[in-house]
PDB file of N, CA and C in Angstrom:
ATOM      1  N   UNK A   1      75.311 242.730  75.673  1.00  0.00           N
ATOM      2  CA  UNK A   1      73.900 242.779  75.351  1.00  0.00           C
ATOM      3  C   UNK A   1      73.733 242.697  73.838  1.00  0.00           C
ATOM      4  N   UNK A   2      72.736 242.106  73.203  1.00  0.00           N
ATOM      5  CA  UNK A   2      72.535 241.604  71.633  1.00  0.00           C
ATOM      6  C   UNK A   2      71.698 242.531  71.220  1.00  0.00           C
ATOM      7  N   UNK A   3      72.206 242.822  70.125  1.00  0.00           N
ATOM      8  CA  UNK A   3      70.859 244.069  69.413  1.00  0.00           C
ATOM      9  C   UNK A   3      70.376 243.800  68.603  1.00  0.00           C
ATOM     10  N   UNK A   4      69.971 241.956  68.743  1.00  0.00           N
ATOM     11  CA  UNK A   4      68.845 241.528  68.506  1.00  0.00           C
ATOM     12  C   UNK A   4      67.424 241.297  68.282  1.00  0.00           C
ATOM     13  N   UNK A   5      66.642 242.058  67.418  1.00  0.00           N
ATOM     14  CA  UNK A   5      65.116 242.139  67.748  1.00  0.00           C
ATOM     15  C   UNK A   5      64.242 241.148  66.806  1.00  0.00           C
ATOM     16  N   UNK A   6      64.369 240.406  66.114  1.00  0.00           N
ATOM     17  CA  UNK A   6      63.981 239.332  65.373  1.00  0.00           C
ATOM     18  C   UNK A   6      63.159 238.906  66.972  1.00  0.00           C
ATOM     19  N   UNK A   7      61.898 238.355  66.648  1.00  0.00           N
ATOM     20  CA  UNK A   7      60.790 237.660  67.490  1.00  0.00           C
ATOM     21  C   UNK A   7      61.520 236.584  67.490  1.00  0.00           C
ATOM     22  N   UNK A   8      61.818 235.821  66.450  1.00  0.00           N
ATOM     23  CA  UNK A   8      62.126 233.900  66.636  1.00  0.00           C
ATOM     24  C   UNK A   8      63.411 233.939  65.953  1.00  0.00           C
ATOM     25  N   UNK A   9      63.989 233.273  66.467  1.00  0.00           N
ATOM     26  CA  UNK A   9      65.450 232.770  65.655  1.00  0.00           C
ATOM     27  C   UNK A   9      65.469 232.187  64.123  1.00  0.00           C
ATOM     28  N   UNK A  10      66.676 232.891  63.106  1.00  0.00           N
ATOM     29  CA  UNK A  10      66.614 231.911  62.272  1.00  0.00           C
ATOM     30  C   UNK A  10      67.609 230.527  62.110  1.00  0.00           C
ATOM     31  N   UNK A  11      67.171 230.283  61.090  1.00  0.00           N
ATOM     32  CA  UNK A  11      67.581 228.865  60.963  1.00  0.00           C
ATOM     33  C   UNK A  11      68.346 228.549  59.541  1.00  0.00           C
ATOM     34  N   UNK A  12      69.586 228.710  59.137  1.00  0.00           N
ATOM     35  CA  UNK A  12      70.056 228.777  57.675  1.00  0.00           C
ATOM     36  C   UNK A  12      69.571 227.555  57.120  1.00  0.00           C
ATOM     37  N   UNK A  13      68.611 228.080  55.652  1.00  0.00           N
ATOM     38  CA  UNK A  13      68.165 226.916  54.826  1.00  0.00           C
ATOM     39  C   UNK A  13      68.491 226.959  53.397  1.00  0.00           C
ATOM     40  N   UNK A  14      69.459 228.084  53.262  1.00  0.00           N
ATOM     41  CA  UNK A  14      70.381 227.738  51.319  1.00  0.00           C
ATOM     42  C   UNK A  14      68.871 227.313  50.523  1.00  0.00           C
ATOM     43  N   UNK A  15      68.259 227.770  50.590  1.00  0.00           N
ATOM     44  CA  UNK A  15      67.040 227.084  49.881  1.00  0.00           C
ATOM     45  C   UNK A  15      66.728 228.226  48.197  1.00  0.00           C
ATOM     46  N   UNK A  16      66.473 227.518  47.132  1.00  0.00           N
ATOM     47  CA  UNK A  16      66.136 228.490  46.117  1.00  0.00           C
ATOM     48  C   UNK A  16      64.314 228.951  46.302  1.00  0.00           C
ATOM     49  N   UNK A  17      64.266 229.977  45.691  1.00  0.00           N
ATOM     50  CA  UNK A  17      63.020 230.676  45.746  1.00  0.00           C
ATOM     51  C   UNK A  17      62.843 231.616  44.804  1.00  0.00           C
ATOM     52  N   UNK A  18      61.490 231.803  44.766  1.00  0.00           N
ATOM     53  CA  UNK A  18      60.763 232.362  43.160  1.00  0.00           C
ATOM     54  C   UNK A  18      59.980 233.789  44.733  1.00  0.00           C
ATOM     55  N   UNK A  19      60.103 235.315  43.727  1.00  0.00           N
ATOM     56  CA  UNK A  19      59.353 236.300  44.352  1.00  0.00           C
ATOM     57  C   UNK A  19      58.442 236.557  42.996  1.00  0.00           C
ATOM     58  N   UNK A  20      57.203 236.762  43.455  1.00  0.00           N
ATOM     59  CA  UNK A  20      55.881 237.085  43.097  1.00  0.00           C
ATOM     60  C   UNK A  20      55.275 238.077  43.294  1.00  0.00           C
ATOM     61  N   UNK A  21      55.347 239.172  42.248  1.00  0.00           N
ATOM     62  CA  UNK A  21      54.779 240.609  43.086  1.00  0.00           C
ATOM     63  C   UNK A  21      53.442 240.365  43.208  1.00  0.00           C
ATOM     64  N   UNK A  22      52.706 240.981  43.138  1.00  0.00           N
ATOM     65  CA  UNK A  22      51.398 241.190  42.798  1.00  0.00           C
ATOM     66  C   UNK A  22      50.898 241.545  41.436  1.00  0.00           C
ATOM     67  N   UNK A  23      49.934 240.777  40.888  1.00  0.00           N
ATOM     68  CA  UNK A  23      49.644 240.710  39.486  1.00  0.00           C
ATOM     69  C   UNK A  23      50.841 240.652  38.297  1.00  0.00           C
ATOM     70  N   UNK A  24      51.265 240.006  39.147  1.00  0.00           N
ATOM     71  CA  UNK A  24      52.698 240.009  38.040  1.00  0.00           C
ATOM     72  C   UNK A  24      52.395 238.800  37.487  1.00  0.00           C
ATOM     73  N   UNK A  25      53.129 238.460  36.140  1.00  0.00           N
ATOM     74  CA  UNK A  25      53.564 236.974  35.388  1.00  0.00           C
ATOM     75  C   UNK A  25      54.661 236.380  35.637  1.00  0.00           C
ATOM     76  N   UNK A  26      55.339 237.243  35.722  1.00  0.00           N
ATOM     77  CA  UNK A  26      57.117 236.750  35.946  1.00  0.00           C
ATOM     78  C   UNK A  26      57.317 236.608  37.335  1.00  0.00           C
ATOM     79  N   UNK A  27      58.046 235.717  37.490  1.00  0.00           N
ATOM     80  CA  UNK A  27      58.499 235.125  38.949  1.00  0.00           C
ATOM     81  C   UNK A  27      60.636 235.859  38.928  1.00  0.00           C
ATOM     82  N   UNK A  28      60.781 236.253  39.978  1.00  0.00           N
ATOM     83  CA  UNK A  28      62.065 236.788  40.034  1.00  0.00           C
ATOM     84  C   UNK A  28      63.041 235.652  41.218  1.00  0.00           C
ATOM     85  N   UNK A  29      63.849 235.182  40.620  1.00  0.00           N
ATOM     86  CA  UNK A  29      64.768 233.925  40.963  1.00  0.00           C
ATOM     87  C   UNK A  29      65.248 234.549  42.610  1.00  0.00           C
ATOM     88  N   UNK A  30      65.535 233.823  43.213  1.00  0.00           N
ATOM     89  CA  UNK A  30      65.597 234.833  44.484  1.00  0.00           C
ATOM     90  C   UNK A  30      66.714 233.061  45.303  1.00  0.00           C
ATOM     91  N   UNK A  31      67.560 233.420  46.442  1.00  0.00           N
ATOM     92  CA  UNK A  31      67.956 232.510  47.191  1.00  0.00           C
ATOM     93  C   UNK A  31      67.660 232.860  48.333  1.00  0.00           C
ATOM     94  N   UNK A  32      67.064 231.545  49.311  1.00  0.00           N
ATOM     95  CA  UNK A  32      66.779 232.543  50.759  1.00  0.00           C
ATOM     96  C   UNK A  32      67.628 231.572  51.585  1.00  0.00           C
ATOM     97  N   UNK A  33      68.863 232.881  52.516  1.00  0.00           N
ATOM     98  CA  UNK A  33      69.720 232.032  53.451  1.00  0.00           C
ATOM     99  C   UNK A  33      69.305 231.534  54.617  1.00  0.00           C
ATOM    100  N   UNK A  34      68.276 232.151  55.092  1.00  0.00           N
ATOM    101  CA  UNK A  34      68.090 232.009  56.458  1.00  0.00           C
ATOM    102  C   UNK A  34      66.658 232.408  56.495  1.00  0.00           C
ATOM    103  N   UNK A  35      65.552 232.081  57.474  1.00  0.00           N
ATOM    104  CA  UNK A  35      64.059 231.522  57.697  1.00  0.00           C
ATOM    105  C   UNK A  35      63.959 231.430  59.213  1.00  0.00           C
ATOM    106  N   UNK A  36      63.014 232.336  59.356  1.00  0.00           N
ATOM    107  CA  UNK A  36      62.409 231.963  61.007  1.00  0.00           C
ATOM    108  C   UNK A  36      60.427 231.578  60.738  1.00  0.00           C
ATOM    109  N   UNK A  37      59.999 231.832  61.715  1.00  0.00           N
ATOM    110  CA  UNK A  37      58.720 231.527  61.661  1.00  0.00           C
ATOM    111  C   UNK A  37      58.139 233.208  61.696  1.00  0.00           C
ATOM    112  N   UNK A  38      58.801 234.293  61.455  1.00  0.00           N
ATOM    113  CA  UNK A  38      58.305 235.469  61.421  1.00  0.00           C
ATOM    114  C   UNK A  38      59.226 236.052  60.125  1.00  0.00           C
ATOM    115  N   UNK A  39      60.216 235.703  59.176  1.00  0.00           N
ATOM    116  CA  UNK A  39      60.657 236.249  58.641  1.00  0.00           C
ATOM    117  C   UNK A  39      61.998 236.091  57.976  1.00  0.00           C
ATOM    118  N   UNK A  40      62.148 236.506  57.066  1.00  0.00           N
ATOM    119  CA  UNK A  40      63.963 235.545  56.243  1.00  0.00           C
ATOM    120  C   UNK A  40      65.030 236.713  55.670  1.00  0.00           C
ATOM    121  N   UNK A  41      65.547 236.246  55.037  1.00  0.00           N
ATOM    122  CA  UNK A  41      67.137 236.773  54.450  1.00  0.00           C
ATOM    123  C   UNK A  41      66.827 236.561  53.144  1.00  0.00           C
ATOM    124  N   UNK A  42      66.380 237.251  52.186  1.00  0.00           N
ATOM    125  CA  UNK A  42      66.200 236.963  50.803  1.00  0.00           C
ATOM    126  C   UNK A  42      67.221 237.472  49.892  1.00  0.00           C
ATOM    127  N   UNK A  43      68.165 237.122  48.680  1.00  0.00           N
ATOM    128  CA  UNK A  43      68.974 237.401  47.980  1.00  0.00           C
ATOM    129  C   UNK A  43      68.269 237.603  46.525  1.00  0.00           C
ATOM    130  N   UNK A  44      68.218 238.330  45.920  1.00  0.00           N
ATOM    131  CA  UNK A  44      68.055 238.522  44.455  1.00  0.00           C
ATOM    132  C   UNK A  44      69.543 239.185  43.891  1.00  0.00           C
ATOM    133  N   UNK A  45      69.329 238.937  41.968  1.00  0.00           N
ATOM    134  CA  UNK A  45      69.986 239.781  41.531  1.00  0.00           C
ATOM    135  C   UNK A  45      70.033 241.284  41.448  1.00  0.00           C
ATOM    136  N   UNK A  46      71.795 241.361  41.442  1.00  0.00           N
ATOM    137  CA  UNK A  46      71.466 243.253  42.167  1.00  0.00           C
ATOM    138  C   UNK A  46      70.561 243.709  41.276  1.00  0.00           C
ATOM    139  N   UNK A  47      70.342 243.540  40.119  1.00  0.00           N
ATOM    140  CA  UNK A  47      69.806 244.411  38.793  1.00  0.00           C
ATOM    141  C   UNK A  47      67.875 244.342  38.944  1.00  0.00           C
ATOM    142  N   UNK A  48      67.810 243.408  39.831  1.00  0.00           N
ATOM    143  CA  UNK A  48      66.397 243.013  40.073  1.00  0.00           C
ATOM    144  C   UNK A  48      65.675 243.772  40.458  1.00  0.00           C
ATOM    145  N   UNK A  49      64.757 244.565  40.465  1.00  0.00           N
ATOM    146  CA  UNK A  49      63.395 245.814  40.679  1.00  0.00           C
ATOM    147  C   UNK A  49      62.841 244.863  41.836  1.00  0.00           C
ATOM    148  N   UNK A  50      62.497 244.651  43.175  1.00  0.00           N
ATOM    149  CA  UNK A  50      61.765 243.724  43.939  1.00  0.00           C
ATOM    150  C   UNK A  50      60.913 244.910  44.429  1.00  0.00           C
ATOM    151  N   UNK A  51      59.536 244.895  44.956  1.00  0.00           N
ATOM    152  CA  UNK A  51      58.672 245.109  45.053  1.00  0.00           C
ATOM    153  C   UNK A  51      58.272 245.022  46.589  1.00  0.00           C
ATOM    154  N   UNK A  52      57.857 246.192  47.262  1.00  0.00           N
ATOM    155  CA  UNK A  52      57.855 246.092  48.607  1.00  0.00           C
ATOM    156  C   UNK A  52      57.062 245.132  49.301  1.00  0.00           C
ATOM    157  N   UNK A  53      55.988 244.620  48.851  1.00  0.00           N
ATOM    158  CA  UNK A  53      55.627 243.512  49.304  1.00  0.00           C
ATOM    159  C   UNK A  53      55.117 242.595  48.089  1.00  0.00           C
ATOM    160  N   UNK A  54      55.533 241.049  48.636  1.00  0.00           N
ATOM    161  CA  UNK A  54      55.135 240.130  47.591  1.00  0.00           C
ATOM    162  C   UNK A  54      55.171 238.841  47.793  1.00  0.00           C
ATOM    163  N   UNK A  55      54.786 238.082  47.634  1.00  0.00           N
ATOM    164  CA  UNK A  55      54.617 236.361  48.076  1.00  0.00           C
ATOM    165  C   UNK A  55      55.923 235.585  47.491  1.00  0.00           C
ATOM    166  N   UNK A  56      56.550 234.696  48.321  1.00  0.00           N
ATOM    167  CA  UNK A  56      57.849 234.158  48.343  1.00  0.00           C
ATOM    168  C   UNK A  56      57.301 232.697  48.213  1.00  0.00           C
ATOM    169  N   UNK A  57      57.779 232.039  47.267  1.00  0.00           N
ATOM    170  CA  UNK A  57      57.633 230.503  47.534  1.00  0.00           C
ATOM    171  C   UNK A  57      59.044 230.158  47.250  1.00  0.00           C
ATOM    172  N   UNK A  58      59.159 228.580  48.153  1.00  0.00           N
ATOM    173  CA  UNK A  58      60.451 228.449  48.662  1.00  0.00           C
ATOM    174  C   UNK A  58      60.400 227.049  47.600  1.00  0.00           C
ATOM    175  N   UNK A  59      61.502 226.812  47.716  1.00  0.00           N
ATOM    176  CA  UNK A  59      61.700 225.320  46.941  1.00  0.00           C
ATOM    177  C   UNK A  59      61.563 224.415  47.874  1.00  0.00           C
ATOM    178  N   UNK A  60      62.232 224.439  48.598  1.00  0.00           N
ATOM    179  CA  UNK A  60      62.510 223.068  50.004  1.00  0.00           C
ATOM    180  C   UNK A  60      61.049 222.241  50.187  1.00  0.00           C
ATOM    181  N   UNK A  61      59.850 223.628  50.748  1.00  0.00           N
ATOM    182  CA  UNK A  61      59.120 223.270  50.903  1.00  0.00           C
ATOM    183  C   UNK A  61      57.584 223.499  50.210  1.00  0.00           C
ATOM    184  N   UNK A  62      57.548 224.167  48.997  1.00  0.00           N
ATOM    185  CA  UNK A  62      56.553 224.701  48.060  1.00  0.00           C
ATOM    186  C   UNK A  62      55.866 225.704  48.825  1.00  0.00           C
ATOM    187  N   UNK A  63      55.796 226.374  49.826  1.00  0.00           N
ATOM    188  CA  UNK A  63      54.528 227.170  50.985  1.00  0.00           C
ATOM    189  C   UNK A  63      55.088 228.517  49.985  1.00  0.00           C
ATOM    190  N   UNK A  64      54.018 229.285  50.113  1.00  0.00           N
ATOM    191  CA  UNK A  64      53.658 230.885  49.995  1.00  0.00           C
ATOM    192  C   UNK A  64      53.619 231.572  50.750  1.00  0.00           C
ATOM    193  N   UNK A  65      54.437 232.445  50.752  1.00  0.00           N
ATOM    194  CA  UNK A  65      54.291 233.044  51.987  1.00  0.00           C
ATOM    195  C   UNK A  65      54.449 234.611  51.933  1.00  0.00           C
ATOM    196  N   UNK A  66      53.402 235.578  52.474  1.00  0.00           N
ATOM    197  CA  UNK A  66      53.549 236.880  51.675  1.00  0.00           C
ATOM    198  C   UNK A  66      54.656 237.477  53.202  1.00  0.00           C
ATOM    199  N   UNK A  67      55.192 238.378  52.315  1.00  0.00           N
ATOM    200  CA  UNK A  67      56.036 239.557  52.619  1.00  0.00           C
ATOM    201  C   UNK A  67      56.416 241.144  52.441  1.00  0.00           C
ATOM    202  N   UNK A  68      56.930 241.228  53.327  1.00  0.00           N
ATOM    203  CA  UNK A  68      56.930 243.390  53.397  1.00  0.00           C
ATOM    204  C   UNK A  68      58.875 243.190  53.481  1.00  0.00           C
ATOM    205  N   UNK A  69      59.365 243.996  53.177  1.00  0.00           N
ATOM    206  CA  UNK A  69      60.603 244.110  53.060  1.00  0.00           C
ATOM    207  C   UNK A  69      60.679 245.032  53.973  1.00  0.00           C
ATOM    208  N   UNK A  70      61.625 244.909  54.781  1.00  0.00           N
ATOM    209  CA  UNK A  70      61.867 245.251  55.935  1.00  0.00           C
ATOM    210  C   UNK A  70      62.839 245.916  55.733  1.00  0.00           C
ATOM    211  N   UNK A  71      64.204 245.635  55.253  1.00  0.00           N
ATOM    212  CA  UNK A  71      65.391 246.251  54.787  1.00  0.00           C
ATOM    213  C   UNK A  71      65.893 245.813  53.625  1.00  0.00           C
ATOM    214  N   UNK A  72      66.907 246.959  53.102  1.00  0.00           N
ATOM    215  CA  UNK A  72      67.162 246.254  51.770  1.00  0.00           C
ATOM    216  C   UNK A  72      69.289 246.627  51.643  1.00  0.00           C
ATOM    217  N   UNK A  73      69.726 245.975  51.931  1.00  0.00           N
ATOM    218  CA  UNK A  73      71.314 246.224  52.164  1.00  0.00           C
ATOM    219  C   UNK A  73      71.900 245.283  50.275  1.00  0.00           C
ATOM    220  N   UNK A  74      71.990 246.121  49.560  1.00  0.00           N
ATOM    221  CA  UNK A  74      72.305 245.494  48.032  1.00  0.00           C
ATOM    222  C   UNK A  74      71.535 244.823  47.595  1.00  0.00           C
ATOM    223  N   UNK A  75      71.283 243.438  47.431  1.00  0.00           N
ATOM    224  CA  UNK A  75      71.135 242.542  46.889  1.00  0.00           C
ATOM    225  C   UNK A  75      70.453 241.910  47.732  1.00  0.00           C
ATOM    226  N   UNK A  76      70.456 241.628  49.278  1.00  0.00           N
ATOM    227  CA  UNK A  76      69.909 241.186  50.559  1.00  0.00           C
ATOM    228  C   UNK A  76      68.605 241.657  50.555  1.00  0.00           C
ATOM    229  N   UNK A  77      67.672 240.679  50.725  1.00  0.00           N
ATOM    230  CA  UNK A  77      66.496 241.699  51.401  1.00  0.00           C
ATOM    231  C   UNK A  77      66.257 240.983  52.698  1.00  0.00           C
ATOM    232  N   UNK A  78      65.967 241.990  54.272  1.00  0.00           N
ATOM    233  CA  UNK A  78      65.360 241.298  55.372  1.00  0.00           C
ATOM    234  C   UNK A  78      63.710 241.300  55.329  1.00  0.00           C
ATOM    235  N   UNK A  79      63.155 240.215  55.251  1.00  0.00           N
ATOM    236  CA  UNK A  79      61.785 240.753  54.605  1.00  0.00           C
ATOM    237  C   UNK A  79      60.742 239.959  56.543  1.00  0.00           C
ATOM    238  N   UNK A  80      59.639 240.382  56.298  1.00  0.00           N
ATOM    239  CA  UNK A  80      58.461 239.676  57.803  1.00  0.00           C
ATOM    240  C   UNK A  80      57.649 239.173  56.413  1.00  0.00           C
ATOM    241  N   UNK A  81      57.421 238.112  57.357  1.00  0.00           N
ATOM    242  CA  UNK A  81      56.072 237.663  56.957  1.00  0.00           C
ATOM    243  C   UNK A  81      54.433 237.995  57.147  1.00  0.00           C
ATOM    244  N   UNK A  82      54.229 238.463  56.414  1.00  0.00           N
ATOM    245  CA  UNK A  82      52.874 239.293  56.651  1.00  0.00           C
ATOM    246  C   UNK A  82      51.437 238.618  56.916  1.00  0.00           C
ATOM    247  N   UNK A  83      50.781 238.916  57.251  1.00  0.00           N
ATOM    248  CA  UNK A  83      49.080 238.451  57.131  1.00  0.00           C
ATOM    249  C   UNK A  83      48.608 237.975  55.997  1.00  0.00           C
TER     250      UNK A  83
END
């Protein structure tokens, strides 16, 4: 049995990405491994302050997309995509 609870499967996309807190100026360099239609695998540097929720734009495809951090294992973040 899988102890799986992700709604949709992801899909590995190596893609670079910029995190955007809120009212912030600075964009924080971020890599995202993996992407579903509810939620991703985000990498920052360990030294990086990330912000519990904040809008992700991806390179691959330019979209915005806000987020809640879900878990945070080092450097990894599992983040949902929010409203």
């Amino acid at each position: 049995m899988s102890d799986e609870r992700r709604l949709s499967g992801r899909v590995e996309c190596f893609s670079a990405g910029h995190i955007i807190g809120d009212g912030a100026v600075d964009r924080i360099r971020c890599l995202v491994w993996n992407m579903s239609d509810t939620g991703a695998l985000v990498e920052v540097g360990a030294e990086e302050a990330v912000p519990q929720r904040f809008d992700l734009v991806t390179a691959t495809d330019q979209m915005t997309r806000r987020c809640e951090v879900i878990r945070r294992t080092g450097a990894r973040l599992g983040v949902a995509f929010v409203g």
